[in-house]
Protein backbone atom coordinates (compact mmCIF):
# COMPACT_ATOMS: atom_id res chain seq x y z
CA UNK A 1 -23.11 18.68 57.54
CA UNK A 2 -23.62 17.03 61.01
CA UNK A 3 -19.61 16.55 61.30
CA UNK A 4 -19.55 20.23 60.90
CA UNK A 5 -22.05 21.26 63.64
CA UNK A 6 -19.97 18.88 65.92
CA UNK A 7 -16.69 20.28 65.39
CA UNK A 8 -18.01 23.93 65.69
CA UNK A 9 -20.02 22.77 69.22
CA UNK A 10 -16.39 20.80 69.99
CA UNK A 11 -14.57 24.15 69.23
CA UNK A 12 -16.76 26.33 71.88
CA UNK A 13 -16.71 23.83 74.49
CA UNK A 14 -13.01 23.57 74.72
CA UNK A 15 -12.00 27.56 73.98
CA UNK A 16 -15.57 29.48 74.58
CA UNK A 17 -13.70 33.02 74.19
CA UNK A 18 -10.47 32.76 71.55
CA UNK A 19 -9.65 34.19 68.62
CA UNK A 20 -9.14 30.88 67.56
CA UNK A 21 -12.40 29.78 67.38
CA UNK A 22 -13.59 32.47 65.30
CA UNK A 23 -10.36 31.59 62.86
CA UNK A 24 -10.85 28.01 62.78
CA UNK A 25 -14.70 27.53 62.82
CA UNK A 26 -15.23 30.28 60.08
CA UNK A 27 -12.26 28.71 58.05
CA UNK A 28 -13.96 25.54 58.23
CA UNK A 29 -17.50 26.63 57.54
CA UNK A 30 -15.38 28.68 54.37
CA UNK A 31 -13.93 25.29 53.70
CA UNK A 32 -17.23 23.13 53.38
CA UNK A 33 -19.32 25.69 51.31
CA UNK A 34 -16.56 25.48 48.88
CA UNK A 35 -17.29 21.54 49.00
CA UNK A 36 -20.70 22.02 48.80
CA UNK A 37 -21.06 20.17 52.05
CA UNK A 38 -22.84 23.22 53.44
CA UNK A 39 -25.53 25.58 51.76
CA UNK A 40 -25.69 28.91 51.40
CA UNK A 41 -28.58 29.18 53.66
CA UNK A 42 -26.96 27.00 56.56
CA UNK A 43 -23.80 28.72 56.12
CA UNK A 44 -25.35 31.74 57.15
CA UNK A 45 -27.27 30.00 60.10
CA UNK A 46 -24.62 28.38 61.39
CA UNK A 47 -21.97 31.69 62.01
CA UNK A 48 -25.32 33.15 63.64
CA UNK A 49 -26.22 30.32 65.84
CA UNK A 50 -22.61 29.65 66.58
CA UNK A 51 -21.93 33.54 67.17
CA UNK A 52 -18.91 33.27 64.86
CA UNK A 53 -17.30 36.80 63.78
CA UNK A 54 -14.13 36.90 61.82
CA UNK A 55 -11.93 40.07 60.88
CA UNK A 56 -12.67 43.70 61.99
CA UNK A 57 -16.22 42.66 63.98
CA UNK A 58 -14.01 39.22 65.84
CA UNK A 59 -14.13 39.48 69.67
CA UNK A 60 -12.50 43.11 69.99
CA UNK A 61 -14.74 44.02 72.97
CA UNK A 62 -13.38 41.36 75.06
């Protein structure tokens, strides 16, 4: 799980404000729940702490 938290820390250092961040660190968070490599529980932390939206509430206001 900690090769997760790096590459969703990696992803907002190097594009803070993108679409793509959103896209790629909620289809990789999608991606290791299915693997079981992340809970339920820290699934759910993680878009919170990492401020990840995807779809109609993404980064419209910016």
């Amino acid at each position: 799980m900690a090769q997760i938290e790096d590459y969703l820390l990696e992803l907002r250092e190097t594009m803070p404000v993108c679409d793509q961040v959103h896209a790629w660190g909620f289809g990789a968070l999608c991606f290791a729940k299915r693997l079981g490599i992340v809970s339920n529980e820290d699934y759910d932390r993680l878009l919170k702490e990492h401020n990840i939206r995807f779809g109609k509430d993404s980064w419209n206001e910016h």
